[in-house]
C-alpha atoms as a PDB file:
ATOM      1  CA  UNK A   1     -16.346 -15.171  -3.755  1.00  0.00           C
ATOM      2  CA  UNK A   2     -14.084 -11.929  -3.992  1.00  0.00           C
ATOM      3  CA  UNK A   3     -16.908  -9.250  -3.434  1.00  0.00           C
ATOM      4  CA  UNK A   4     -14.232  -6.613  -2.327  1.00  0.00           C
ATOM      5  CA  UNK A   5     -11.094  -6.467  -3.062  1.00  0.00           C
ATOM      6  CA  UNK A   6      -8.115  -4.353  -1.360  1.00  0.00           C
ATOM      7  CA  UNK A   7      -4.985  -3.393  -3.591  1.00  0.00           C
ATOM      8  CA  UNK A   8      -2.190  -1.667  -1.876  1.00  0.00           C
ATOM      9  CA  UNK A   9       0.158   0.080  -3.797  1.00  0.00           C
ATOM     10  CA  UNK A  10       3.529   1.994  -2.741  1.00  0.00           C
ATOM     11  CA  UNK A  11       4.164   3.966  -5.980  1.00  0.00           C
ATOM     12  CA  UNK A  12       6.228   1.905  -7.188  1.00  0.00           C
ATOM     13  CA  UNK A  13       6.146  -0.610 -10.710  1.00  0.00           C
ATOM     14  CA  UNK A  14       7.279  -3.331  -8.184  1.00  0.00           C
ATOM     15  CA  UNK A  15       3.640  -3.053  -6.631  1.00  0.00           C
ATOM     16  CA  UNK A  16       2.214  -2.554  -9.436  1.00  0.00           C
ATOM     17  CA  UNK A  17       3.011  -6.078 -10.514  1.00  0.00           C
ATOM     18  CA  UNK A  18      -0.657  -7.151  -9.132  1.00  0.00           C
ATOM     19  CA  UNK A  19      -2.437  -5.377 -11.263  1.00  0.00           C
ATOM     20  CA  UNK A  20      -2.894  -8.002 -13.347  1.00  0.00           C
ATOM     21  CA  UNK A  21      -3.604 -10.385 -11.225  1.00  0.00           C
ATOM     22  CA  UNK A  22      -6.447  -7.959  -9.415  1.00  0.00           C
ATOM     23  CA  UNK A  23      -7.751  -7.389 -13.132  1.00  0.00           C
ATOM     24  CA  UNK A  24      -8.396 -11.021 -13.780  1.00  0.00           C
ATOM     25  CA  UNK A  25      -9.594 -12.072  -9.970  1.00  0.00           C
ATOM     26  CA  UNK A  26     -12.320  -8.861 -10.439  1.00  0.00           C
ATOM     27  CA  UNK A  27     -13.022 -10.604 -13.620  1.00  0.00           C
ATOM     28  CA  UNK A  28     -13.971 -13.806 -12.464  1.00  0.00           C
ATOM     29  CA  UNK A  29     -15.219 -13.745  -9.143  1.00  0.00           C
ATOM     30  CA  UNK A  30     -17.795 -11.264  -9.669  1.00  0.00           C
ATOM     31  CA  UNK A  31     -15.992  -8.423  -7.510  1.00  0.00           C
ATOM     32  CA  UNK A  32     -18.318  -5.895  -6.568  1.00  0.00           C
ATOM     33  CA  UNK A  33     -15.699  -3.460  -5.668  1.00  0.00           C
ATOM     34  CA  UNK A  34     -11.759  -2.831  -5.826  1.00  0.00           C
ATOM     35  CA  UNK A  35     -10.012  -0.032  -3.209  1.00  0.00           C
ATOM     36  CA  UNK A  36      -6.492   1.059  -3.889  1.00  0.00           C
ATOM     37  CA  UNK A  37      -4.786   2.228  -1.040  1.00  0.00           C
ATOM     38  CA  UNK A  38      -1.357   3.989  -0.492  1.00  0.00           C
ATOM     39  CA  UNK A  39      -0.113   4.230   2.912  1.00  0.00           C
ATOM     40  CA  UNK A  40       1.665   7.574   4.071  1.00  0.00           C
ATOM     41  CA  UNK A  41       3.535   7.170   6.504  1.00  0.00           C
ATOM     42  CA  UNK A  42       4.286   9.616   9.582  1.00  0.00           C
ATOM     43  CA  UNK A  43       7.623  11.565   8.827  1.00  0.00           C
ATOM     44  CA  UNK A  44      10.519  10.624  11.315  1.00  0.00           C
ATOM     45  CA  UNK A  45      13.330  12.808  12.011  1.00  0.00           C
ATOM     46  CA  UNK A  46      15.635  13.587  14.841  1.00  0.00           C
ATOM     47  CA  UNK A  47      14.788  17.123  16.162  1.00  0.00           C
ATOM     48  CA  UNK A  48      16.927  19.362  18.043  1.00  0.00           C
ATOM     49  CA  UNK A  49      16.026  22.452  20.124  1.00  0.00           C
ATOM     50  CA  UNK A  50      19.492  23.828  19.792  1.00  0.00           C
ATOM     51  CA  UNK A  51      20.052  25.570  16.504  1.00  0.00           C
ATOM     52  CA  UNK A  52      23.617  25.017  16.581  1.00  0.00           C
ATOM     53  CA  UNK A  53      22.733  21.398  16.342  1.00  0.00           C
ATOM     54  CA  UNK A  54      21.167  22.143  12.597  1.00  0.00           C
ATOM     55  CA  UNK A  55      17.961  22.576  11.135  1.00  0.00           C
ATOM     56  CA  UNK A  56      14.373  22.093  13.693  1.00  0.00           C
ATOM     57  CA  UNK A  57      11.414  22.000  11.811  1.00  0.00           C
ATOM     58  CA  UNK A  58       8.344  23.921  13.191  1.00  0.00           C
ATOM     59  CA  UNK A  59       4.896  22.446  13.353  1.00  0.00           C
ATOM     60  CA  UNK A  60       3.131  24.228  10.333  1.00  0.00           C
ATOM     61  CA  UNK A  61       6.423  22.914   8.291  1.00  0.00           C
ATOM     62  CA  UNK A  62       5.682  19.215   9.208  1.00  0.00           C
ATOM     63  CA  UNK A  63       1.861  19.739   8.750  1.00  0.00           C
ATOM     64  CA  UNK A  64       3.187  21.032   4.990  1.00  0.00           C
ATOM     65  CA  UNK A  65       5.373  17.519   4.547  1.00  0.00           C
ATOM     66  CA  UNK A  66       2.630  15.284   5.519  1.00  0.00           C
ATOM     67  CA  UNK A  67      -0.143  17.045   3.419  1.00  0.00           C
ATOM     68  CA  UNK A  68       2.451  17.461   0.373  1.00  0.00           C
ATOM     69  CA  UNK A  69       3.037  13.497   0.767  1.00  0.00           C
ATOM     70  CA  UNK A  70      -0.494  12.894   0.614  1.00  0.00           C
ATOM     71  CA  UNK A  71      -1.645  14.727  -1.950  1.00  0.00           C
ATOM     72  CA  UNK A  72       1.271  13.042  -4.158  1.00  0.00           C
ATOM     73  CA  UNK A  73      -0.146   9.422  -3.365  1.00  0.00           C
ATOM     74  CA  UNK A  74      -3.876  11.050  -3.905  1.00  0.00           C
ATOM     75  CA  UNK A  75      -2.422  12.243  -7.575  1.00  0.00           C
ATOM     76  CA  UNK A  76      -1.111   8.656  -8.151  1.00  0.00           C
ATOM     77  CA  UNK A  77      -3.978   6.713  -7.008  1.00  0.00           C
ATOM     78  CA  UNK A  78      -6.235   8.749  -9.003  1.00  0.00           C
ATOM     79  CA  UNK A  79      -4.420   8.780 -12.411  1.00  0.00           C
ATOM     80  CA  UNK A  80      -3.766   4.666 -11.883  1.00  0.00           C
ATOM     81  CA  UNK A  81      -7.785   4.218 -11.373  1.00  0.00           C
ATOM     82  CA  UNK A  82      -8.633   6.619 -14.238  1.00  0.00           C
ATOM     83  CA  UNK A  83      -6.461   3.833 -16.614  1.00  0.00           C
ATOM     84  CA  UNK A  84      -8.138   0.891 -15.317  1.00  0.00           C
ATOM     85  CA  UNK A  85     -10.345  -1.152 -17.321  1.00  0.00           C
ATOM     86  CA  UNK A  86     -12.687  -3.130 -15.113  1.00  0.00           C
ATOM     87  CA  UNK A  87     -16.355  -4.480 -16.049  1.00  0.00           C
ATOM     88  CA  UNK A  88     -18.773  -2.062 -15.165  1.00  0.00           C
ATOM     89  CA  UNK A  89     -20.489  -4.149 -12.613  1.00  0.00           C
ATOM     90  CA  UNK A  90     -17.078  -3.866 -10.482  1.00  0.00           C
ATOM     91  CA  UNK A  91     -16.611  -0.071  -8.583  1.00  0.00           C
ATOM     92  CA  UNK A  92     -12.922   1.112  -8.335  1.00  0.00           C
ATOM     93  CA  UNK A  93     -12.121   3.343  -5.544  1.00  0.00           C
ATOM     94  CA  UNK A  94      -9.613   4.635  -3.942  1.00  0.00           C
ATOM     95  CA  UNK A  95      -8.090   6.187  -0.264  1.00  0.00           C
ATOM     96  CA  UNK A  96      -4.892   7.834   0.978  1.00  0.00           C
ATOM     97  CA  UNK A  97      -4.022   6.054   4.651  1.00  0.00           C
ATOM     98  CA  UNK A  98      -1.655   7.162   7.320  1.00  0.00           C
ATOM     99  CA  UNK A  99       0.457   5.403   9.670  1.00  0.00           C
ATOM    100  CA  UNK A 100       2.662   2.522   9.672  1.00  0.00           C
ATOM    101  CA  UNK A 101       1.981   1.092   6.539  1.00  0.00           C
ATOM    102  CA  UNK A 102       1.493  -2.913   7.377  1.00  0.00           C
ATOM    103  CA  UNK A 103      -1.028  -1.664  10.856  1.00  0.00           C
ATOM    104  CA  UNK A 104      -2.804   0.958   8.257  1.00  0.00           C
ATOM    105  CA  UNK A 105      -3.810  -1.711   5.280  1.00  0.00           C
ATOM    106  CA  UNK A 106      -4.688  -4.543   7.895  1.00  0.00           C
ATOM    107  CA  UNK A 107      -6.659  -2.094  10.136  1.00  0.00           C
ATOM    108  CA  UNK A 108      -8.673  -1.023   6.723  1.00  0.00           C
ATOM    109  CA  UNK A 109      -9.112  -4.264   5.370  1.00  0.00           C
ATOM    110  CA  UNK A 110     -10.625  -5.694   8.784  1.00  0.00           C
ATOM    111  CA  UNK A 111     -13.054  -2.396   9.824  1.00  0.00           C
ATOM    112  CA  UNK A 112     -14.572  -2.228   5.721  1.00  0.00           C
ATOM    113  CA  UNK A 113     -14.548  -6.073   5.513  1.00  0.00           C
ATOM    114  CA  UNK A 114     -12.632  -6.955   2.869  1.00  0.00           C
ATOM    115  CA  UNK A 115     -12.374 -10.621   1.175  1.00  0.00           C
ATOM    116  CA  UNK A 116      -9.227 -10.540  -0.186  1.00  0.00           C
ATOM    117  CA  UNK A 117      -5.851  -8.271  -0.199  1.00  0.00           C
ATOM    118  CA  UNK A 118      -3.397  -8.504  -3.158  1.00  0.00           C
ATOM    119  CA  UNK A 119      -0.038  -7.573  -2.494  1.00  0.00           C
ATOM    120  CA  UNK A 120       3.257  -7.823  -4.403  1.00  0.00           C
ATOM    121  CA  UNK A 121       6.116  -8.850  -2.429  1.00  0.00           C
ATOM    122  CA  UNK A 122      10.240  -7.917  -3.249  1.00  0.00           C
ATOM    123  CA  UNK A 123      10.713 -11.704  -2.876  1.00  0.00           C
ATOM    124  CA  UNK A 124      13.143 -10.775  -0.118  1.00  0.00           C
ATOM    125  CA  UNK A 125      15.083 -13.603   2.153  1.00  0.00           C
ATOM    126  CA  UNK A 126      17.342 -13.752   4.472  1.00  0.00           C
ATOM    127  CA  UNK A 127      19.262 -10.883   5.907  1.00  0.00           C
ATOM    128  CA  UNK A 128      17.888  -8.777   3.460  1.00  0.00           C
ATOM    129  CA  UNK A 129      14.631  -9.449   4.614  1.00  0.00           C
ATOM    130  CA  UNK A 130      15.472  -9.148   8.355  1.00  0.00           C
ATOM    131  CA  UNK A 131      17.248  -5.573   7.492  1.00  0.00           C
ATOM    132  CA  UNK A 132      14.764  -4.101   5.072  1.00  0.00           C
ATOM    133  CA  UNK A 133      11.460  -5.899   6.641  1.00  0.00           C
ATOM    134  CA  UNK A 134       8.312  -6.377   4.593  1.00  0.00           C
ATOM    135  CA  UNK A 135       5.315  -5.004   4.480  1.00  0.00           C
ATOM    136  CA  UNK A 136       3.836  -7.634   2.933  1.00  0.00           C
ATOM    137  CA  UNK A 137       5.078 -10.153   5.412  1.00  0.00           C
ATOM    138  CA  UNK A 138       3.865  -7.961   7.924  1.00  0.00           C
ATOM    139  CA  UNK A 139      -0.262  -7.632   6.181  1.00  0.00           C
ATOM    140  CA  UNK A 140      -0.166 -11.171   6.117  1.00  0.00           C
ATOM    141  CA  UNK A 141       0.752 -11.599  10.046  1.00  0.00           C
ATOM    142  CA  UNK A 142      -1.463  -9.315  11.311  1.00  0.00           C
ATOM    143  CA  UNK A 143      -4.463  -9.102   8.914  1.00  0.00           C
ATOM    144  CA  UNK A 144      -7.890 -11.183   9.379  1.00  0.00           C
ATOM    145  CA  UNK A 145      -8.205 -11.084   6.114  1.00  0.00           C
ATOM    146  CA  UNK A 146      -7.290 -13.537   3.063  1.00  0.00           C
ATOM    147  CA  UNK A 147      -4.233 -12.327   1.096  1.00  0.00           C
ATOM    148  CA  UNK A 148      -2.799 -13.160  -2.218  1.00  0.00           C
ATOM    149  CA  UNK A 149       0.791 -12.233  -2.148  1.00  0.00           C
ATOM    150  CA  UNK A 150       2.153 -12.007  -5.955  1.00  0.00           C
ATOM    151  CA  UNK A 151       6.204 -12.114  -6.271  1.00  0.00           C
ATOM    152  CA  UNK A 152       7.382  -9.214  -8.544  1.00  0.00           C
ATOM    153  CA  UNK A 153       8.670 -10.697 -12.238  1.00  0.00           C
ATOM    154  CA  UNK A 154      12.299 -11.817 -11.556  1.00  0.00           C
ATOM    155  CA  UNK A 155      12.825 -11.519  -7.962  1.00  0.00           C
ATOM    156  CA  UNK A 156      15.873 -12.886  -6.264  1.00  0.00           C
ATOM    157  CA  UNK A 157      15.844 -15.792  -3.205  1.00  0.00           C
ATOM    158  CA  UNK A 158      19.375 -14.716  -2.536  1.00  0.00           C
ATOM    159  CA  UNK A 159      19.775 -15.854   1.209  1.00  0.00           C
END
């Protein structure tokens, strides 16, 4: 039913919390193939053309902060796929994205046809939720695709 499977992960142990889950859907579903994905994001800060106003940052120097970024999540990705223990029959892959993280995964996920996304969510209501946002809330609004949204162990409903 699951043929391919999309995984986004932020880095984080909160994310990671799906794992499992993605481990034991691949398991019985006969997955074909399971895509990790970590979203870079574009790097936002005010600039100033006055340097008494502080620091400016200079094309080349941005270039160097978005390739440093992802070549960190390409380091992560791999060494989490190289630990994985799937069945044979089931490929693990694995991309760097960039943009806005919620557009990026639900852009992928719709143009390489993906079954299923598994997500963790922070479990977030409220005003928290309204400050913060969530990018899980905001996959499962704007993706075609089926999700599976897995709340991390021991998150709060704190309104």
């Amino acid at each position: 039913m699951y043929k391919k499977i999309l995984v986004p992960l932020d880095g984080s142990d909160l994310a990671e919390c799906v794992l499992l889950h993605v481990e034991s859907i691949a398991g019985g579903c006969g997955t074909e193939n399971v895509t990790f994905v970590r979203v870079v994001e574009p790097f936002y800060m005010a600039m100033t053309a006055d340097p008494d106003m502080g620091y400016t940052f200079s094309a080349k120097e941005w270039q160097q902060l978005e390739a440093e970024a992802k070549s960190a999540a390409n380091i992560y990705l791999k060494k989490l796929t190289e630990k994985l223990k799937y069945n044979k029959s089931v490929k693990v892959q694995y991309e760097v994205l960039h943009g806005k993280a919620a557009d990026a995964i639900a852009d992928y996920a719709d143009k390489n046809n993906f079954d299923l996304i598994t997500i963790a969510t922070h479990g977030r209501s409220g005003v928290s939720r309204w400050v913060w946002g969530s990018v899980a809330d905001r996959v499962l609004r704007s993706a075609c695709t089926p999700i599976l949204m897995v709340r991390a162990p021991g998150c709060g409903t704190v309104s």
